[in-house]
C-alpha atoms as a PDB file:
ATOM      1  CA  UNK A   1       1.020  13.328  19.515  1.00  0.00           C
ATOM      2  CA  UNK A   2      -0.381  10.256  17.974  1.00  0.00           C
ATOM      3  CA  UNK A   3      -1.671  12.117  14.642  1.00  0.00           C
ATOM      4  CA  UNK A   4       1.796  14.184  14.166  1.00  0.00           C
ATOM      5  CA  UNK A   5       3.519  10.971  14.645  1.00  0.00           C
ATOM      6  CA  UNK A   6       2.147   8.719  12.035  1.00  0.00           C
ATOM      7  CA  UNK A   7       2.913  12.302   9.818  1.00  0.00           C
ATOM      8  CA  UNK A   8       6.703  11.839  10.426  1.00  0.00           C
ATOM      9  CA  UNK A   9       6.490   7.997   9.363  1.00  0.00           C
ATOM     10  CA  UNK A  10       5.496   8.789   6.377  1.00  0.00           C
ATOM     11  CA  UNK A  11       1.515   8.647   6.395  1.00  0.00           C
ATOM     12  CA  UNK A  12      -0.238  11.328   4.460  1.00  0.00           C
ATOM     13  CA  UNK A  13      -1.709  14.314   6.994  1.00  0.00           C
ATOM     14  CA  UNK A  14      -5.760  13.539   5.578  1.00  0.00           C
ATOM     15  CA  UNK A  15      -5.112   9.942   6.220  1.00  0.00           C
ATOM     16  CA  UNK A  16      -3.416  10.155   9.460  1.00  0.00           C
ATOM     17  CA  UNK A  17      -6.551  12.168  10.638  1.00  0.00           C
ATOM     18  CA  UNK A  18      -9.001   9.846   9.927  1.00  0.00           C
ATOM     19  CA  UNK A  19      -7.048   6.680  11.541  1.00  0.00           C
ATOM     20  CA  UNK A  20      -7.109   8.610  14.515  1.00  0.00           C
ATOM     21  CA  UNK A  21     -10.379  10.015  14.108  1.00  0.00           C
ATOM     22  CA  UNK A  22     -11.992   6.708  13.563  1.00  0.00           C
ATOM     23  CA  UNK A  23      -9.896   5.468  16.748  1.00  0.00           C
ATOM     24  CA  UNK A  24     -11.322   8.013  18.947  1.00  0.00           C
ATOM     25  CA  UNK A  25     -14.853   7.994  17.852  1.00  0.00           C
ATOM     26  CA  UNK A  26     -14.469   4.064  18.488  1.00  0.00           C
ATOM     27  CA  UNK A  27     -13.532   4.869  21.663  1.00  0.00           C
ATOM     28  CA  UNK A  28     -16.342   7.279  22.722  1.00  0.00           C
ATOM     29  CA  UNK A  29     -18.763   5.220  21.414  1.00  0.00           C
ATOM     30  CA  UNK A  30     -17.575   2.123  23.004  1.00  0.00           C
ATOM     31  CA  UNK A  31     -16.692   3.642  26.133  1.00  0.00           C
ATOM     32  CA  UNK A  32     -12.883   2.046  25.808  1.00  0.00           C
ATOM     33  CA  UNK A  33      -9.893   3.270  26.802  1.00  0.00           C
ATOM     34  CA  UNK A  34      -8.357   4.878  23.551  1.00  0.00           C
ATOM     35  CA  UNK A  35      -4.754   3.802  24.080  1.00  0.00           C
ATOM     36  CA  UNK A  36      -5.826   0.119  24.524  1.00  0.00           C
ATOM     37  CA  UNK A  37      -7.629   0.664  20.934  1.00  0.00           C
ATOM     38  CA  UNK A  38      -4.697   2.479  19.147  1.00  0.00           C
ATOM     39  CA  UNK A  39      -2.450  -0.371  20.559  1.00  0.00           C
ATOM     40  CA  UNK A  40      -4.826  -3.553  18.618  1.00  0.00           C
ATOM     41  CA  UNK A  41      -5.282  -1.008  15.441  1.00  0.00           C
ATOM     42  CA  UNK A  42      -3.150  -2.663  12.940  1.00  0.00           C
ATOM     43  CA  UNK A  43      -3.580   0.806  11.271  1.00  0.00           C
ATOM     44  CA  UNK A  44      -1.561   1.839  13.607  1.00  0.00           C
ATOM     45  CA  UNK A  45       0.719  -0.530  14.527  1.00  0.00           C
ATOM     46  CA  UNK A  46       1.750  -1.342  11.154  1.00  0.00           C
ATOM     47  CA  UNK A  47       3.665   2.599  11.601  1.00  0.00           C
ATOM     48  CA  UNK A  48       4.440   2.515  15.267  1.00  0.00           C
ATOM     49  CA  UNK A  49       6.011   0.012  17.132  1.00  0.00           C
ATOM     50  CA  UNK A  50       4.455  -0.273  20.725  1.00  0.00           C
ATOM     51  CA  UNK A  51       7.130   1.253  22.310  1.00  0.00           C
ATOM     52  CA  UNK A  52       6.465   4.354  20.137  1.00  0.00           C
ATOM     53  CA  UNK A  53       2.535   3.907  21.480  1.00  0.00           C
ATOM     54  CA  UNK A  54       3.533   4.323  24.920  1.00  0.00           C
ATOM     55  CA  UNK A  55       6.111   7.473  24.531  1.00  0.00           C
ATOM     56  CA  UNK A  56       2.687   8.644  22.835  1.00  0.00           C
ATOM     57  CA  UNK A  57       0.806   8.176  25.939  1.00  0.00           C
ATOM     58  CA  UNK A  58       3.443   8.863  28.493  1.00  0.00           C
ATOM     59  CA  UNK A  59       2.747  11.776  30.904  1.00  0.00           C
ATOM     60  CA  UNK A  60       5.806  12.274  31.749  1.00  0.00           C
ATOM     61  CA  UNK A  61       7.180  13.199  28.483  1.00  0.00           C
ATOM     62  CA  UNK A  62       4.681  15.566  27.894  1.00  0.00           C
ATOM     63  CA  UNK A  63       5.373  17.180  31.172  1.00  0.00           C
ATOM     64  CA  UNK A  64       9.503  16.783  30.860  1.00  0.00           C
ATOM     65  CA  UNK A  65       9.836  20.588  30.302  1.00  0.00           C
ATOM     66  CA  UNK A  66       7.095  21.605  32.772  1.00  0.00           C
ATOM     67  CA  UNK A  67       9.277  23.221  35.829  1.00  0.00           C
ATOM     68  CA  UNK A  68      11.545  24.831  33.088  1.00  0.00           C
ATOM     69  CA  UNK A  69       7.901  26.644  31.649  1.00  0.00           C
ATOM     70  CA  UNK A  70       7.173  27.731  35.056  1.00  0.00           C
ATOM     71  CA  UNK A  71      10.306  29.154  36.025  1.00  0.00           C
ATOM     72  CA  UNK A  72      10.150  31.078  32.639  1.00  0.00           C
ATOM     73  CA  UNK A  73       6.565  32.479  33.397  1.00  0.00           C
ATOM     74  CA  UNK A  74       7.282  33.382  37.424  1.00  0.00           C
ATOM     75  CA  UNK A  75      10.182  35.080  35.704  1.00  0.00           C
ATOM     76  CA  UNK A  76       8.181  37.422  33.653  1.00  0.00           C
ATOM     77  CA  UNK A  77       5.380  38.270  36.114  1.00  0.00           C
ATOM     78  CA  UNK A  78       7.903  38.952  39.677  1.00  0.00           C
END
């Protein structure tokens, strides 16, 4: 998601992980959402636009191919 992301805009792999390594860990230690912190990071934001933040975050396209993996995995064990 939000690590493979900032990887296509350009940021370097070893840097990407430790934006969103420092984010999390931020986030566990503050007991905040993560999301709300990856939205205020301006090392974030300065590679994602907010819209690309919540496509990120969004269940539902995460879960977009879900029926289409079931059907495929009933089919091999009828």
């Amino acid at each position: 998601g939000l690590l493979l992301r900032l990887v296509d805009k350009g940021v370097l792999r070893q840097k990407a992980y430790e934006i969103v390594q420092s984010l999390a860990l931020r986030s566990f230690e503050e007991n905040t959402n993560f999301k709300d912190i990856v939205m205020s990071s301006p090392d974030i934001t300065i590679y994602l636009s907010r819209e690309e933040i919540e496509e990120i975050f969004d269940l539902n396209h995460h879960l977009r191919n879900i029926d289409f993996i079931f059907e495929q995995v009933m089919k091999k064990y009828k």
